[in-house]
PDB file of N, CA and C in Angstrom:
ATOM      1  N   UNK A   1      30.869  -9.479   1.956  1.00  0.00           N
ATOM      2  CA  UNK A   1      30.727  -8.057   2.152  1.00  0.00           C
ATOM      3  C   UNK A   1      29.242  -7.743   2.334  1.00  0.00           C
ATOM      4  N   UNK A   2      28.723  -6.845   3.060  1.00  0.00           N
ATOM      5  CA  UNK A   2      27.495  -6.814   3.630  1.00  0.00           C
ATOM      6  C   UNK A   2      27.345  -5.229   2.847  1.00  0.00           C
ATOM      7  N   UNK A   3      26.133  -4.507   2.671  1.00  0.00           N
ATOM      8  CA  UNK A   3      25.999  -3.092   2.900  1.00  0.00           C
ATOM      9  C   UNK A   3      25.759  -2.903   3.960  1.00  0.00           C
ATOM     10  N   UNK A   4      25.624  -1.190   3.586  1.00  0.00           N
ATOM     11  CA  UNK A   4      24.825   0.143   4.624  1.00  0.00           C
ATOM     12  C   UNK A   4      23.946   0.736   3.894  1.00  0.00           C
ATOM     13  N   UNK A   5      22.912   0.460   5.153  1.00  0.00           N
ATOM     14  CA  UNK A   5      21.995   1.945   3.901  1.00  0.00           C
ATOM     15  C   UNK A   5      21.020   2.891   5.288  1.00  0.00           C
ATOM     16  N   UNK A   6      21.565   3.994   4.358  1.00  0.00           N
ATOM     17  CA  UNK A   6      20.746   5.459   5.686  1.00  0.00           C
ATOM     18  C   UNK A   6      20.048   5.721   5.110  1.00  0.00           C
ATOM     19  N   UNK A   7      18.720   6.350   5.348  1.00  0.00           N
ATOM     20  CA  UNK A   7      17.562   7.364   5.124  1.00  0.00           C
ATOM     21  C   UNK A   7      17.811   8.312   5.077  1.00  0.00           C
ATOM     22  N   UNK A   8      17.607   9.052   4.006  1.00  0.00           N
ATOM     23  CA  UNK A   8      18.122  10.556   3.510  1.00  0.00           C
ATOM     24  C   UNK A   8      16.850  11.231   3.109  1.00  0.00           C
ATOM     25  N   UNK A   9      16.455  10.538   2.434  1.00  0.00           N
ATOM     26  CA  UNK A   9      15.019  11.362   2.376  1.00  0.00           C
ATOM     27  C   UNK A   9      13.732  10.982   2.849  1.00  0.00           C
ATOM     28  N   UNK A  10      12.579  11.772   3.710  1.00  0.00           N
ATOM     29  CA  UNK A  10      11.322  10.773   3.951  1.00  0.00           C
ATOM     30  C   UNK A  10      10.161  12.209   3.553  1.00  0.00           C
ATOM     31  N   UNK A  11       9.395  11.813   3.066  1.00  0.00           N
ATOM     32  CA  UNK A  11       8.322  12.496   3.016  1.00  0.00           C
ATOM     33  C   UNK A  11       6.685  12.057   3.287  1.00  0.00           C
ATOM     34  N   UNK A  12       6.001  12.860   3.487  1.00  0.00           N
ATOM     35  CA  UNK A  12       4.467  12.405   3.062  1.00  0.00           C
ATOM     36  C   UNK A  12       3.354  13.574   3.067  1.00  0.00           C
ATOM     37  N   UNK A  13       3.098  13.236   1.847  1.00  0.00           N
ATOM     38  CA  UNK A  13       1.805  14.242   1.781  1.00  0.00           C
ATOM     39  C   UNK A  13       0.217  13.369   0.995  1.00  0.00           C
ATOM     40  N   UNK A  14      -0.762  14.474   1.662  1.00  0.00           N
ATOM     41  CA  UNK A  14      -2.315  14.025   1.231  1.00  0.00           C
ATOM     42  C   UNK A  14      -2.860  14.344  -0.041  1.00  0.00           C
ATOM     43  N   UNK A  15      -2.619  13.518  -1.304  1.00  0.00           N
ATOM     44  CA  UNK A  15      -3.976  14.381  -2.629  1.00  0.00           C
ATOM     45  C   UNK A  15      -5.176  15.460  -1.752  1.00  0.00           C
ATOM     46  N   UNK A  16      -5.562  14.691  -0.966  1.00  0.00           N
ATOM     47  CA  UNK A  16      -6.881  15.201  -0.588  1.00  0.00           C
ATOM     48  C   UNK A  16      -6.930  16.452   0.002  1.00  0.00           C
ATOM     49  N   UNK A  17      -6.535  16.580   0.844  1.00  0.00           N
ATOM     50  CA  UNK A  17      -6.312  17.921   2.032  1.00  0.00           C
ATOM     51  C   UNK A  17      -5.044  18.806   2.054  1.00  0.00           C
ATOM     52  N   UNK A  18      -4.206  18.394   1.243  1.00  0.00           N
ATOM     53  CA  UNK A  18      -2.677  18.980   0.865  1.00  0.00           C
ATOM     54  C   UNK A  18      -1.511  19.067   2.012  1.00  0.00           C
ATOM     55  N   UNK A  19      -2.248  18.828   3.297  1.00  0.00           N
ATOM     56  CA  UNK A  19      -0.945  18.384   4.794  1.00  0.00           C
ATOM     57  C   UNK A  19       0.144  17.826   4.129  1.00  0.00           C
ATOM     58  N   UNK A  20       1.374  18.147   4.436  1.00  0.00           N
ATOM     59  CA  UNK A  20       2.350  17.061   4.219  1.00  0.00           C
ATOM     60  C   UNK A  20       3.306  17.092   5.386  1.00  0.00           C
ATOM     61  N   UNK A  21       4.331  16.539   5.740  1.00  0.00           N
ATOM     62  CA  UNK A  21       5.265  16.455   6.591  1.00  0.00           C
ATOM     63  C   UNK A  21       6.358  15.545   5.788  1.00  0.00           C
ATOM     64  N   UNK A  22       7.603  16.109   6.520  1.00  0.00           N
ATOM     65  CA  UNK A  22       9.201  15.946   5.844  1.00  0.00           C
ATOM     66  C   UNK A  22      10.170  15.741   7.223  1.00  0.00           C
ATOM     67  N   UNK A  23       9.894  14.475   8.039  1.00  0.00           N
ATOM     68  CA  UNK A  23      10.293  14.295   8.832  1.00  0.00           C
ATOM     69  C   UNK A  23      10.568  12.502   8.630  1.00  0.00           C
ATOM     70  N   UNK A  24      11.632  11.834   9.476  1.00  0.00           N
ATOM     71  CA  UNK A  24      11.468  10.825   9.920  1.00  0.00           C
ATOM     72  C   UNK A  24      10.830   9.654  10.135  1.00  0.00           C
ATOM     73  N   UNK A  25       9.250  10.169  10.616  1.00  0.00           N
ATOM     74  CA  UNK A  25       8.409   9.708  11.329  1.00  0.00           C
ATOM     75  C   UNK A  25       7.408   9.800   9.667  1.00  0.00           C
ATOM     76  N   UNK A  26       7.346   9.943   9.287  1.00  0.00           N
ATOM     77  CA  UNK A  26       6.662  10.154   7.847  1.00  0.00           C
ATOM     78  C   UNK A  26       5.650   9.063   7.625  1.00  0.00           C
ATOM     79  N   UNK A  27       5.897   7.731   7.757  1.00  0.00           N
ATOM     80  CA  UNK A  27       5.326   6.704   7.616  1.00  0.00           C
ATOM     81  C   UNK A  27       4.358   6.400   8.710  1.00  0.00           C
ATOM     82  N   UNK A  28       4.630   6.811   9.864  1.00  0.00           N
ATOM     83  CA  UNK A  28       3.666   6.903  11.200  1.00  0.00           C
ATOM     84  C   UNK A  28       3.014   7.829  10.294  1.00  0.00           C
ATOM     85  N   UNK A  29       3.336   8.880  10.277  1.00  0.00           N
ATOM     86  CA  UNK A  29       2.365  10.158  10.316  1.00  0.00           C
ATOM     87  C   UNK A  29       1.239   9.831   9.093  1.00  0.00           C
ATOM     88  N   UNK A  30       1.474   9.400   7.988  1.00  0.00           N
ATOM     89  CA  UNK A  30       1.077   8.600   7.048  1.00  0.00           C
ATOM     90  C   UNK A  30      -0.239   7.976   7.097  1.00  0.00           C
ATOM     91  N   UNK A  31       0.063   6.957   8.271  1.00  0.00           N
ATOM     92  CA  UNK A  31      -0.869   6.245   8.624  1.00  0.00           C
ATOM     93  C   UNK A  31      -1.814   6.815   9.972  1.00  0.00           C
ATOM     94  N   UNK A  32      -1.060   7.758  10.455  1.00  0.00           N
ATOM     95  CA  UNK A  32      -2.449   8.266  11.343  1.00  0.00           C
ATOM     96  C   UNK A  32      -3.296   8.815  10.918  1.00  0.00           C
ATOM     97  N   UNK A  33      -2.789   9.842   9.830  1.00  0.00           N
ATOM     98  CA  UNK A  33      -3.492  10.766   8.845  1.00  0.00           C
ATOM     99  C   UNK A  33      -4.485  10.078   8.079  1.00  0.00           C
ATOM    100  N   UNK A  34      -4.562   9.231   7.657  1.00  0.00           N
ATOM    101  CA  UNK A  34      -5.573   8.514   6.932  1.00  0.00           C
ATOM    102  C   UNK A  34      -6.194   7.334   7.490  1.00  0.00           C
ATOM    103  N   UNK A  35      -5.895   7.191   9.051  1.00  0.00           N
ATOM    104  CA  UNK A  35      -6.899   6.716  10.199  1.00  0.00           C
ATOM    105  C   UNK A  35      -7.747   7.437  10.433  1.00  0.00           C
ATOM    106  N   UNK A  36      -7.219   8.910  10.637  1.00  0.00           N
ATOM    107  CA  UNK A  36      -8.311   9.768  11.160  1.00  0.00           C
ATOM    108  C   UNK A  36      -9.046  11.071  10.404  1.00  0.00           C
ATOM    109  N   UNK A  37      -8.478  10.394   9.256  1.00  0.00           N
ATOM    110  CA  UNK A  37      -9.475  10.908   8.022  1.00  0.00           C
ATOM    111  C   UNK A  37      -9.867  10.265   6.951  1.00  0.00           C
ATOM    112  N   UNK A  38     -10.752   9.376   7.518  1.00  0.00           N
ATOM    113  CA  UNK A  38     -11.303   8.318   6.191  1.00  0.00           C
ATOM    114  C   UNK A  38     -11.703   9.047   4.416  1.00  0.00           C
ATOM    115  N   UNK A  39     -11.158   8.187   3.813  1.00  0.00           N
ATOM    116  CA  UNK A  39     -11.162   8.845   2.454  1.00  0.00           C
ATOM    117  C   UNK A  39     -10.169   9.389   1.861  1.00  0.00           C
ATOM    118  N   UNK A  40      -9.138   9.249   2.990  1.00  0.00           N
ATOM    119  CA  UNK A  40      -7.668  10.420   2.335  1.00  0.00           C
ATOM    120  C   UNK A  40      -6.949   9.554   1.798  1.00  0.00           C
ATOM    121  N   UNK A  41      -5.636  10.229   0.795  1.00  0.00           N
ATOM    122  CA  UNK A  41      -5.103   9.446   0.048  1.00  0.00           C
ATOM    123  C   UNK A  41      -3.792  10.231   0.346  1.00  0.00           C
ATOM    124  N   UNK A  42      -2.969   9.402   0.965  1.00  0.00           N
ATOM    125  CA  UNK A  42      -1.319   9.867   1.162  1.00  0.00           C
ATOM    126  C   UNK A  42      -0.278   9.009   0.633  1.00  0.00           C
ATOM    127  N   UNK A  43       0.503   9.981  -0.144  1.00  0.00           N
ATOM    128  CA  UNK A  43       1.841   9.263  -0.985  1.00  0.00           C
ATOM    129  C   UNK A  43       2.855   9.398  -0.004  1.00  0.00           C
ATOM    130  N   UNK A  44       3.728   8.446   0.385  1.00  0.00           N
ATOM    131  CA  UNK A  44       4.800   8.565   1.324  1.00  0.00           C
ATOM    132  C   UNK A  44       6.432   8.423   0.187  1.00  0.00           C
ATOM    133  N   UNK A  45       7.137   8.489   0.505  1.00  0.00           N
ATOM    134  CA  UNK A  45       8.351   8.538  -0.418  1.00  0.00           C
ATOM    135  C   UNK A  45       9.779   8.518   0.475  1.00  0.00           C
ATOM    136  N   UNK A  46      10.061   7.399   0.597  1.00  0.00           N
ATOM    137  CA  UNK A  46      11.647   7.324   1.457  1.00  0.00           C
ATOM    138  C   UNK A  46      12.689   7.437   0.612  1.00  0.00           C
ATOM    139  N   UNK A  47      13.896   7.466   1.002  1.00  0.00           N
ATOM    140  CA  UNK A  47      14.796   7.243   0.033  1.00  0.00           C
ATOM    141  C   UNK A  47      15.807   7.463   0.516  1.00  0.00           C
ATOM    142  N   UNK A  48      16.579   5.836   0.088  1.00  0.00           N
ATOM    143  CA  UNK A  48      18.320   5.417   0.876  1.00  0.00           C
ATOM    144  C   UNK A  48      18.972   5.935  -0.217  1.00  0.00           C
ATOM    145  N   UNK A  49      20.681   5.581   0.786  1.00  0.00           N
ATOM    146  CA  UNK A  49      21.642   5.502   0.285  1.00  0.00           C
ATOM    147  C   UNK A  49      22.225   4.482   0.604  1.00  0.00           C
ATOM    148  N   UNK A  50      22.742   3.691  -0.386  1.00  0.00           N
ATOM    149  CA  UNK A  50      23.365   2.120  -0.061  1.00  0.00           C
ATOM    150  C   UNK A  50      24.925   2.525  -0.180  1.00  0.00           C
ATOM    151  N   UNK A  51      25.468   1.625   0.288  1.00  0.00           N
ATOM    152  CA  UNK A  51      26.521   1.618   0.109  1.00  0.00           C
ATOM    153  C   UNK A  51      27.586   0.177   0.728  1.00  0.00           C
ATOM    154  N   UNK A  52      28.651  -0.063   0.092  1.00  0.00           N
ATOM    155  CA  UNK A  52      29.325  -1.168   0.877  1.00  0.00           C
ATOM    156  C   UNK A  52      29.663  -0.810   2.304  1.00  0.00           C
ATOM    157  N   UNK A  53      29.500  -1.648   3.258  1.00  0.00           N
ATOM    158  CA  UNK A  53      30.063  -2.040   4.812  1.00  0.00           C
ATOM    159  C   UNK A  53      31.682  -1.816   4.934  1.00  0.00           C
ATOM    160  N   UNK A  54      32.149  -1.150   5.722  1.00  0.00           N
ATOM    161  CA  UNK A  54      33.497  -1.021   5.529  1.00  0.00           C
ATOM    162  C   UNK A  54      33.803  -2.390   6.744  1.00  0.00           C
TER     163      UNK A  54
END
């Protein structure tokens, strides 16, 4: 038996500058954000749901 698992939740926001975004893309955005602002500090936060493979 194998699982499934979907993305239900994604977030990311900056300590530093307070931007955040609640999209998908969260982990891109993540990392551009603190390419093009040296010094920033962004917490990202995903979060599945597992479940068995039917």
């Amino acid at each position: 038996m194998s699982a499934r698992q979907s993305l239900i939740h994604h977030t990311a926001g900056c300590f530093t500058c307070g931007k955040s975004v609640s999209a998908r893309n969260a982990l891109a955005w993540a990392h551009n954000h603190v390419r093009h602002n040296p010094g920033h500090w962004v917490e990202v936060s995903l979060g599945y749901i597992v479940s068995a493979a039917a």
